[in-house]
N, C-alpha and C. Protein backbone atom coordinates (compact mmCIF):
# COMPACT_ATOMS: atom_id res chain seq x y z
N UNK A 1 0.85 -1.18 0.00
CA UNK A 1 0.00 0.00 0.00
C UNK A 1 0.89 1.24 0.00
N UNK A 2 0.66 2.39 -1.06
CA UNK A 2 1.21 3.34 -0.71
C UNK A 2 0.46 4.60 -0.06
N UNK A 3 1.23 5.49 -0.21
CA UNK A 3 1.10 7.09 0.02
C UNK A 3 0.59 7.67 -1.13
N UNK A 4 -0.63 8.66 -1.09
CA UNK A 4 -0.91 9.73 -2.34
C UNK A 4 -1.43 10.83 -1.94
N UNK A 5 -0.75 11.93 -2.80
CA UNK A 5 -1.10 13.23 -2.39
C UNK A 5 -1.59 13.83 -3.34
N UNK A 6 -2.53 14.37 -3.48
CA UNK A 6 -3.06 15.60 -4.74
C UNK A 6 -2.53 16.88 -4.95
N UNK A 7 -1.98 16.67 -6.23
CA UNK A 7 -1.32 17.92 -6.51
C UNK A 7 -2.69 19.13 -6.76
N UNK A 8 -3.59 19.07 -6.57
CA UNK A 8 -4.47 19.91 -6.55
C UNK A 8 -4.76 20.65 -5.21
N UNK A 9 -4.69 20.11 -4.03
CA UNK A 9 -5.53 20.35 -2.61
C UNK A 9 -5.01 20.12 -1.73
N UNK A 10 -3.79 18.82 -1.73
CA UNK A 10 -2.89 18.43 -1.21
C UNK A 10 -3.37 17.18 -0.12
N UNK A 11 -4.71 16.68 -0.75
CA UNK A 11 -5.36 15.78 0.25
C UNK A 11 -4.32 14.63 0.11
N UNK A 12 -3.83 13.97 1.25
CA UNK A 12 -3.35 12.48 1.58
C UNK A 12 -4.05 11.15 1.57
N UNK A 13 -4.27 10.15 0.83
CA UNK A 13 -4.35 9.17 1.03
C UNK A 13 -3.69 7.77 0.71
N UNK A 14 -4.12 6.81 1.47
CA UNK A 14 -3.00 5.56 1.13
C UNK A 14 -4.43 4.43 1.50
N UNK A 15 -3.79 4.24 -0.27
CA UNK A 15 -4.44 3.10 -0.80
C UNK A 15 -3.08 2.30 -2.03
N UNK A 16 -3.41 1.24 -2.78
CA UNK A 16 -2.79 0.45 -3.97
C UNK A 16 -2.23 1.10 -4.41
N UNK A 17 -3.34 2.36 -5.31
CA UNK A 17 -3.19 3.30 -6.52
C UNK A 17 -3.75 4.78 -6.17
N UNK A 18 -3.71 5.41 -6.75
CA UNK A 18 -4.60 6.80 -6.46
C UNK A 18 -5.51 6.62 -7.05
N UNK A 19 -6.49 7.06 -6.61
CA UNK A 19 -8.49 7.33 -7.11
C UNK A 19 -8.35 8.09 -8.66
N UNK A 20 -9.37 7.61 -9.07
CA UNK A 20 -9.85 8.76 -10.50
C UNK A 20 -10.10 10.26 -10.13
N UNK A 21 -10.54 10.64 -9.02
CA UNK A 21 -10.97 11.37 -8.61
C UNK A 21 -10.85 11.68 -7.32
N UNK A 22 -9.98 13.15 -6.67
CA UNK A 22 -10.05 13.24 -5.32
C UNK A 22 -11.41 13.42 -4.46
N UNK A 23 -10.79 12.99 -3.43
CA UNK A 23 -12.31 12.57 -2.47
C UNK A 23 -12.84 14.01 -1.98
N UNK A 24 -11.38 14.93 -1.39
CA UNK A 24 -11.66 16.02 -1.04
C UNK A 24 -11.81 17.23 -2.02
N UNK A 25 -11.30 17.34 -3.18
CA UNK A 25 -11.78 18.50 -3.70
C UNK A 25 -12.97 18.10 -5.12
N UNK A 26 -12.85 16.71 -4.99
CA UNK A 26 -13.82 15.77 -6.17
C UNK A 26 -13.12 16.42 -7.24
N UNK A 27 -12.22 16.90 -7.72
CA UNK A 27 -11.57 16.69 -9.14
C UNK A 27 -10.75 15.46 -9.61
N UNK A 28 -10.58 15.75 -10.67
CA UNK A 28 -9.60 14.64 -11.62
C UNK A 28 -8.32 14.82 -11.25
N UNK A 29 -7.52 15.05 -10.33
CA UNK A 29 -6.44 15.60 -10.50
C UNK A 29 -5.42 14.59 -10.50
N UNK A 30 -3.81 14.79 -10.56
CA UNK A 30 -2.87 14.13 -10.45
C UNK A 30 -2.42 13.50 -9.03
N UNK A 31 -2.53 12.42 -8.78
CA UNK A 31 -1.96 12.26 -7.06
C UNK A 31 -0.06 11.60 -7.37
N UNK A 32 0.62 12.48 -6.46
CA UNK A 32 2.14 12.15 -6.51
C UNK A 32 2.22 11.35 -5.44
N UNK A 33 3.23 10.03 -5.70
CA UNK A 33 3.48 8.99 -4.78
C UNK A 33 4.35 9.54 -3.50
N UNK A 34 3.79 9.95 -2.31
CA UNK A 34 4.50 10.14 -1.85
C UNK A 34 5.12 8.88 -0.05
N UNK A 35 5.03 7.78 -0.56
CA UNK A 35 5.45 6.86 0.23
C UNK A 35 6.00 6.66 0.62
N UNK A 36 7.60 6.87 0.10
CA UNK A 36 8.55 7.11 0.90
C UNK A 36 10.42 8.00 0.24
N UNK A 37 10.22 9.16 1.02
CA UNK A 37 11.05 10.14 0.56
C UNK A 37 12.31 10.60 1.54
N UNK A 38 12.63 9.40 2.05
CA UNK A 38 13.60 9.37 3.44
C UNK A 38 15.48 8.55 2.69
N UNK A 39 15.96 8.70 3.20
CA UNK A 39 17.62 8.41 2.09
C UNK A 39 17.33 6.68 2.55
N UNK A 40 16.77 6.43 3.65
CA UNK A 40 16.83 4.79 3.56
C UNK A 40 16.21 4.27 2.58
N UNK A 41 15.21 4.83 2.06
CA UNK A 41 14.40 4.38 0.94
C UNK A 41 14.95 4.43 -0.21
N UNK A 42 16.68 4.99 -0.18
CA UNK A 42 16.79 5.32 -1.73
C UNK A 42 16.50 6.72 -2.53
N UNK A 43 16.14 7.30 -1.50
CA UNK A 43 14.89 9.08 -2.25
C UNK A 43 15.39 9.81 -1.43
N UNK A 44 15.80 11.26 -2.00
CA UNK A 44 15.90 12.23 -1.89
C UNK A 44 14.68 13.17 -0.54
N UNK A 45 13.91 12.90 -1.02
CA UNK A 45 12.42 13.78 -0.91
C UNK A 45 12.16 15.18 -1.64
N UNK A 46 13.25 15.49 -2.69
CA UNK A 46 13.19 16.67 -3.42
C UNK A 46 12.57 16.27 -4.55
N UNK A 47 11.29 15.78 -4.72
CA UNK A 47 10.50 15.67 -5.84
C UNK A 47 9.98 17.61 -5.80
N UNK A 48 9.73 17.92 -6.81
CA UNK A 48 9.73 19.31 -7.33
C UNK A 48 7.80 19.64 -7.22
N UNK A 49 7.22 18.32 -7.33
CA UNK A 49 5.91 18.39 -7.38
C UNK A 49 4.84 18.50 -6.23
N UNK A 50 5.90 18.27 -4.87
CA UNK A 50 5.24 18.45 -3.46
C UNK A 50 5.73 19.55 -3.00
């Protein structure tokens, strides 16, 4: 299970995949994986999109 955030509203949820549709602002928007952004994981956390 991951992490997802909406680049629209910035709502969080963790599910499989991200929704068609955010729950909180009910748009279509893009959700960015944000599961794990810590150096043990391999990641930076400087994704440009959060």
């Amino acid at each position: 299970m991951g992490e997802w955030k909406c680049k629209e509203c910035g709502y969080n949820i963790k599910a499989d995949a991200p929704p068609e549709k955010c729950p909180a602002c009910d748009k279509k928007c893009e959700f960015v994986d944000t599961t794990c952004y810590i150096p043990d994981c391999g990641n930076t956390g400087k994704d440009p999109r959060l």
